[in-house]
N, C-alpha and C. Protein backbone atom coordinates (compact mmCIF):
# COMPACT_ATOMS: atom_id res chain seq x y z
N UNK A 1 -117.70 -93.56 -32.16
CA UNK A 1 -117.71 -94.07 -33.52
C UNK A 1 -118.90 -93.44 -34.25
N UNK A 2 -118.51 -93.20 -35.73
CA UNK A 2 -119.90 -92.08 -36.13
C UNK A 2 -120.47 -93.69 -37.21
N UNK A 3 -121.95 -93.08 -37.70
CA UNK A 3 -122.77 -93.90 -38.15
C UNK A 3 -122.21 -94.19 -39.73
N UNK A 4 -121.04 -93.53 -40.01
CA UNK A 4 -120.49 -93.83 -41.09
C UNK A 4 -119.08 -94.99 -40.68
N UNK A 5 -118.57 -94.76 -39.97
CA UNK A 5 -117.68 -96.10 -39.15
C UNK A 5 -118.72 -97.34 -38.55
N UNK A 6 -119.52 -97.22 -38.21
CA UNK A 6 -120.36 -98.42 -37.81
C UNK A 6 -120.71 -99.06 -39.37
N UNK A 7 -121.24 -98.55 -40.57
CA UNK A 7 -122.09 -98.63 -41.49
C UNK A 7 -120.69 -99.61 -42.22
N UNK A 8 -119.41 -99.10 -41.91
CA UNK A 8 -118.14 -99.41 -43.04
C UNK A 8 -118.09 -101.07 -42.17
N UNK A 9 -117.74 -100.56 -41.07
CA UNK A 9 -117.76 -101.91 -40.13
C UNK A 9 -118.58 -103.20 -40.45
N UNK A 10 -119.53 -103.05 -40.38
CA UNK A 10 -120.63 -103.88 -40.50
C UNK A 10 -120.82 -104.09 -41.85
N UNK A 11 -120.59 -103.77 -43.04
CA UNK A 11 -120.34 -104.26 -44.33
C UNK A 11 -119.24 -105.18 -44.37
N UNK A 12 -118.29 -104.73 -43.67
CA UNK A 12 -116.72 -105.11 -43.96
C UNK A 12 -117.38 -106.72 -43.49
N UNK A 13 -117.69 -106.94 -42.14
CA UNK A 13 -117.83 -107.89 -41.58
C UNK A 13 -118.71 -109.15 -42.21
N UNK A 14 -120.17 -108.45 -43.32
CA UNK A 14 -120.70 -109.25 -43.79
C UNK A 14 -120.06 -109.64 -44.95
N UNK A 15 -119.43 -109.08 -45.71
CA UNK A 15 -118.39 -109.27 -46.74
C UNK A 15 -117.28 -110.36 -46.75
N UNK A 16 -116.97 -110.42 -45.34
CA UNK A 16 -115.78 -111.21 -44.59
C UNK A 16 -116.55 -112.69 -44.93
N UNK A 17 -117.81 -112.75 -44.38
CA UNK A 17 -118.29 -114.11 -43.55
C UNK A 17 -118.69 -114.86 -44.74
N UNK A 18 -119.01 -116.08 -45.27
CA UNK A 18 -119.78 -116.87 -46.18
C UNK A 18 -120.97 -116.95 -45.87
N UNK A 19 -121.78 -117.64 -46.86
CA UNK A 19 -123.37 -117.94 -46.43
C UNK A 19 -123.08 -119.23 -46.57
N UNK A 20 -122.62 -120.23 -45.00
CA UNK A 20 -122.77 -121.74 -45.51
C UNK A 20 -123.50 -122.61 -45.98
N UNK A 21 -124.84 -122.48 -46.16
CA UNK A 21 -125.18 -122.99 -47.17
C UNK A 21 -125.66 -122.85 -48.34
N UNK A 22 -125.24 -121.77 -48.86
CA UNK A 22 -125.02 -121.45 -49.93
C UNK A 22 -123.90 -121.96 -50.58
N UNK A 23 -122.67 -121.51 -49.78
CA UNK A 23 -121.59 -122.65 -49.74
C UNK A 23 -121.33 -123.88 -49.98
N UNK A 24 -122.13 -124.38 -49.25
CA UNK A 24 -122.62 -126.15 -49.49
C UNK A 24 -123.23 -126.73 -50.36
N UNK A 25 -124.17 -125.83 -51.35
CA UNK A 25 -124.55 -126.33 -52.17
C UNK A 25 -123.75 -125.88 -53.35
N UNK A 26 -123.20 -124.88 -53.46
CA UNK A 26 -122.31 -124.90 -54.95
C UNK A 26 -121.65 -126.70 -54.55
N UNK A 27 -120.73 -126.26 -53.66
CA UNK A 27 -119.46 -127.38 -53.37
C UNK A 27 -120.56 -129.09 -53.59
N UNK A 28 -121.65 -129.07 -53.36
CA UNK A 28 -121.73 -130.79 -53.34
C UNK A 28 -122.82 -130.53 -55.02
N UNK A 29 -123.32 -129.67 -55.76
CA UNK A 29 -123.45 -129.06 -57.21
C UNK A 29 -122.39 -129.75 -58.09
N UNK A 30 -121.08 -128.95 -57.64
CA UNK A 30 -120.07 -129.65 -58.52
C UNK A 30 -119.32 -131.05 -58.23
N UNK A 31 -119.30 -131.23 -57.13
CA UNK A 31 -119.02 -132.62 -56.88
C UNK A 31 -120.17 -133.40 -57.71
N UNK A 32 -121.43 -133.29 -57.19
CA UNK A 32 -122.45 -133.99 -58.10
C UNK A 32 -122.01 -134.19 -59.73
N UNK A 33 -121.87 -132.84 -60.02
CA UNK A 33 -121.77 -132.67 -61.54
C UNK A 33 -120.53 -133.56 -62.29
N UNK A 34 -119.90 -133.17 -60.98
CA UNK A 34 -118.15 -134.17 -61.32
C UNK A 34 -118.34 -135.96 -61.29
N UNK A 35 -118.93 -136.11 -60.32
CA UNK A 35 -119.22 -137.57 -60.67
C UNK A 35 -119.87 -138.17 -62.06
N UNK A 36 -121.11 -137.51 -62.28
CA UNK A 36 -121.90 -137.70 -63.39
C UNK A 36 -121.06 -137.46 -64.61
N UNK A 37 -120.29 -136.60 -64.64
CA UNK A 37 -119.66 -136.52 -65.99
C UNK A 37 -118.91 -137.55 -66.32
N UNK A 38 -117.91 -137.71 -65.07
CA UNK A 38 -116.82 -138.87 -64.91
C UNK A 38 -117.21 -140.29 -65.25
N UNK A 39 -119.03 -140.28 -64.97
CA UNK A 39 -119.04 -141.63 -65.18
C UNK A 39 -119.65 -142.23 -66.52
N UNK A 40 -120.47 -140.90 -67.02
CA UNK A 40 -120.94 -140.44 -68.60
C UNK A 40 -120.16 -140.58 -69.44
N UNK A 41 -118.85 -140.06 -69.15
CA UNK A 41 -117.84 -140.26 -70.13
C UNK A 41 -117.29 -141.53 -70.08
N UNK A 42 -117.13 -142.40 -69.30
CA UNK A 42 -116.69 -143.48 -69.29
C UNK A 42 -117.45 -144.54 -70.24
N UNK A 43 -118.46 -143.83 -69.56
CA UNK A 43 -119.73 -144.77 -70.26
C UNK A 43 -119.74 -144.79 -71.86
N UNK A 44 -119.65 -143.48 -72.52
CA UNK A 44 -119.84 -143.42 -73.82
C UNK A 44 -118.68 -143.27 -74.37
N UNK A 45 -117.38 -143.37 -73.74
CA UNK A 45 -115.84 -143.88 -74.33
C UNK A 45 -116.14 -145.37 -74.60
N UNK A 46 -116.45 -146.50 -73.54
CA UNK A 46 -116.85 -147.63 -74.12
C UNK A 46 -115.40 -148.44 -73.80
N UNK A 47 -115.52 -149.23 -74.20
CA UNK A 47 -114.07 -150.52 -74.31
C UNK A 47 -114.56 -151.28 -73.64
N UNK A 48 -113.16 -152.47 -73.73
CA UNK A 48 -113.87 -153.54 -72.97
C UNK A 48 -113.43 -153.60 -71.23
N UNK A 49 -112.86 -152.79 -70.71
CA UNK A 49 -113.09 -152.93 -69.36
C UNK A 49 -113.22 -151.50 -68.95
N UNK A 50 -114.41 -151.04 -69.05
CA UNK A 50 -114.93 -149.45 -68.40
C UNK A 50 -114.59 -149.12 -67.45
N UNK A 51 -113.56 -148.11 -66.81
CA UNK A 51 -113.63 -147.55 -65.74
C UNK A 51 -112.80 -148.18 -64.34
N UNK A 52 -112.37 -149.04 -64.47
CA UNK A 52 -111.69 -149.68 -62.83
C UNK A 52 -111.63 -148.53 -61.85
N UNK A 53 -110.43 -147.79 -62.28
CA UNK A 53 -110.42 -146.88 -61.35
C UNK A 53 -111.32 -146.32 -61.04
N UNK A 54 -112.38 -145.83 -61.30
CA UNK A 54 -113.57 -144.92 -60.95
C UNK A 54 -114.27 -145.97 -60.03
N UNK A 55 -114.84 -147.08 -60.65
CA UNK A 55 -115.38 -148.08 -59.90
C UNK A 55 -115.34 -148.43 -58.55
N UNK A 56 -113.72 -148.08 -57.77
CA UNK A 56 -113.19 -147.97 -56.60
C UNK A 56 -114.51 -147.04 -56.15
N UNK A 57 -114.95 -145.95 -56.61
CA UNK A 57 -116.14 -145.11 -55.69
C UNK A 57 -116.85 -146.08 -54.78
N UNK A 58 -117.00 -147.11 -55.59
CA UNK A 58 -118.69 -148.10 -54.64
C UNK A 58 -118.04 -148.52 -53.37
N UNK A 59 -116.43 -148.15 -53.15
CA UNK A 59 -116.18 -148.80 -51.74
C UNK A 59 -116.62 -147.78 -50.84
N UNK A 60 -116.80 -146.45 -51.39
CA UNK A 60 -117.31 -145.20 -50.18
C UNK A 60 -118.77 -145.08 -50.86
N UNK A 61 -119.27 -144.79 -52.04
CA UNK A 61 -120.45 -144.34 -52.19
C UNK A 61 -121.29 -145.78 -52.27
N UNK A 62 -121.92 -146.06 -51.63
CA UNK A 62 -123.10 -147.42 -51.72
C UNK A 62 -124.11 -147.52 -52.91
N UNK A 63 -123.83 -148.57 -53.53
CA UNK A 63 -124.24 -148.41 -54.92
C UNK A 63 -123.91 -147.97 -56.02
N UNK A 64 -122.76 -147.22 -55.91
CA UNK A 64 -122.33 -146.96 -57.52
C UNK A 64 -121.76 -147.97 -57.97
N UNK A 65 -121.73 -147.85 -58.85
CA UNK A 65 -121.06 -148.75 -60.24
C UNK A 65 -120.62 -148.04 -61.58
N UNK A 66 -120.24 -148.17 -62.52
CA UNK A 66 -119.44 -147.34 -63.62
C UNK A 66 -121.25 -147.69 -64.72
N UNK A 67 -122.22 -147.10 -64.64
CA UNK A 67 -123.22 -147.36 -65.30
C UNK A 67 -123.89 -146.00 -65.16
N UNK A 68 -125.24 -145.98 -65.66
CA UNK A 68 -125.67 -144.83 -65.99
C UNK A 68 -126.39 -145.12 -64.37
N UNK A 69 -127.00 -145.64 -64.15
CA UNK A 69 -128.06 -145.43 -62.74
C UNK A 69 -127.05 -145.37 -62.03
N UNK A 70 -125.75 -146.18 -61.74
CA UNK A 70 -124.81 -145.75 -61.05
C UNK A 70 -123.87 -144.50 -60.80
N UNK A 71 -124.34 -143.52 -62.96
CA UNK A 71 -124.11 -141.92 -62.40
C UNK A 71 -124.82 -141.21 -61.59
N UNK A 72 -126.21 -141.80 -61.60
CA UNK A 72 -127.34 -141.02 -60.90
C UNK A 72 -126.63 -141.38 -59.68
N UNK A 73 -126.66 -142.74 -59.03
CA UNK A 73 -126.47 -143.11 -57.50
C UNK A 73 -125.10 -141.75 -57.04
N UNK A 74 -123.97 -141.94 -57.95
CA UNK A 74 -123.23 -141.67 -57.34
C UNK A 74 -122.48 -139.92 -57.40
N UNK A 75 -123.68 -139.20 -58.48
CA UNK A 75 -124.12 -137.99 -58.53
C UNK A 75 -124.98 -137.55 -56.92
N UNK A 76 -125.88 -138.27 -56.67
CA UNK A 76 -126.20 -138.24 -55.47
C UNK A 76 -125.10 -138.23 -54.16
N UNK A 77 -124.45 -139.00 -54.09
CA UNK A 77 -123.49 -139.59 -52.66
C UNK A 77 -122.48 -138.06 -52.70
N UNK A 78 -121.91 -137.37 -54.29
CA UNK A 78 -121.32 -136.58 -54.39
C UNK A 78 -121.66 -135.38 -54.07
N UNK A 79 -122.75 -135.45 -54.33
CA UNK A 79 -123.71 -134.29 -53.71
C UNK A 79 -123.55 -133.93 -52.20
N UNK A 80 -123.73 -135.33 -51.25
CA UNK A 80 -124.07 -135.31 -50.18
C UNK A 80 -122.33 -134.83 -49.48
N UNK A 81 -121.87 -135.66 -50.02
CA UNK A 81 -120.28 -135.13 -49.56
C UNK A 81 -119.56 -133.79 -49.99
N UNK A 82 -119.94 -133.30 -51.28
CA UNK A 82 -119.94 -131.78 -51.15
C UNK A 82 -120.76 -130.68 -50.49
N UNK A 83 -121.90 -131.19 -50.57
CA UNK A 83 -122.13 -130.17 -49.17
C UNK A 83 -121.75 -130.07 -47.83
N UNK A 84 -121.31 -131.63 -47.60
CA UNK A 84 -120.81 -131.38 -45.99
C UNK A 84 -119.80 -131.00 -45.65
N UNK A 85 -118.74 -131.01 -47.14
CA UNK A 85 -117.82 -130.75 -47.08
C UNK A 85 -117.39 -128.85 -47.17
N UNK A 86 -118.51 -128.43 -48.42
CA UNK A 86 -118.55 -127.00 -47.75
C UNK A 86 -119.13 -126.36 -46.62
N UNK A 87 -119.97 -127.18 -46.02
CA UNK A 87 -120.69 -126.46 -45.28
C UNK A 87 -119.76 -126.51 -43.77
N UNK A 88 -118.99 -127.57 -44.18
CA UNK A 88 -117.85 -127.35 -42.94
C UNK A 88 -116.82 -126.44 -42.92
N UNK A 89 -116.39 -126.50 -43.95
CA UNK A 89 -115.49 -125.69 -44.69
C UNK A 89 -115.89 -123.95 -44.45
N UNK A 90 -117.03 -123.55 -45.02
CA UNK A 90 -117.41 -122.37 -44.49
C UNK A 90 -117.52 -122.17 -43.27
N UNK A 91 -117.97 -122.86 -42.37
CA UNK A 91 -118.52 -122.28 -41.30
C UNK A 91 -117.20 -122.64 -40.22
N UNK A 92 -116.10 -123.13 -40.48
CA UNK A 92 -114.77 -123.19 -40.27
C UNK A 92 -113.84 -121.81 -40.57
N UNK A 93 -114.26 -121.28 -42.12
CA UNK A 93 -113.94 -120.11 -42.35
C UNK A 93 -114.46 -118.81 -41.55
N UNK A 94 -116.15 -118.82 -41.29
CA UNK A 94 -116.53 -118.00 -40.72
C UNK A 94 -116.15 -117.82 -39.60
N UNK A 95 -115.37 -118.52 -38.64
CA UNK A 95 -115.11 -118.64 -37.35
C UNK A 95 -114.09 -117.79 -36.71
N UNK A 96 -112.86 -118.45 -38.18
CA UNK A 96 -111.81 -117.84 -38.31
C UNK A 96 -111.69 -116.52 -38.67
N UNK A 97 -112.68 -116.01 -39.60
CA UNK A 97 -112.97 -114.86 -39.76
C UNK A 97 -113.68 -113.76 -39.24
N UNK A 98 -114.45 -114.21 -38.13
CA UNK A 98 -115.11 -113.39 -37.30
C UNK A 98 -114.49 -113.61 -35.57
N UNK A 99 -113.15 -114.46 -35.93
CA UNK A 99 -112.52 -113.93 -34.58
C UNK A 99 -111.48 -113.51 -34.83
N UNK A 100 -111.12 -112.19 -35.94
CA UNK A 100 -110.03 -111.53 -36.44
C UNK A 100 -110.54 -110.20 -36.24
């Protein structure tokens, strides 16, 4: 193999693989971001019964509620579950991809 087939190889391969946590933090970024909006907007739509459905979160995330400290809480929990969720996710991918 010449040093120009090794050089193609070994790009190809880092190209292939993810950086999981790099990975992990976009993925629990936008989850974060997704909660907070979801619950911002609820918040400043207003009416008289805010949010039910969303509210269901506090049975998995501890502490949320359809409120502003409850976007923070549950900007947080979203966080934590998007990263684990990419960081599994990638390094699930990488596996698969570096035994091809």
């Amino acid at each position: 193999m010449t040093d120009i087939e090794e050089i193609e190889k070994s790009v190809r391969i880092r190209l292939i693989l993810l950086n999981a946590t790099v990975q992990a933090v976009a993925f629990g970024a936008v989850c974060a971001l997704g909660v907070f909006l979801a619950t911002a907007w609820l918040l400043l739509k207003g009416g008289d019964v805010v949010g039910p459905h969303l509210a269901l979160l506090g049975q998995y995330f501890v502490g949320y509620r359809v409120s502003w400290l409850g976007s923070v809480v549950g900007a947080a929990w979203g966080f934590a579950f998007g990263f684990t969720a990419g960081f599994v996710i990638s390094t699930i991918y990488n596996r698969i991809a570096s035994s091809r």
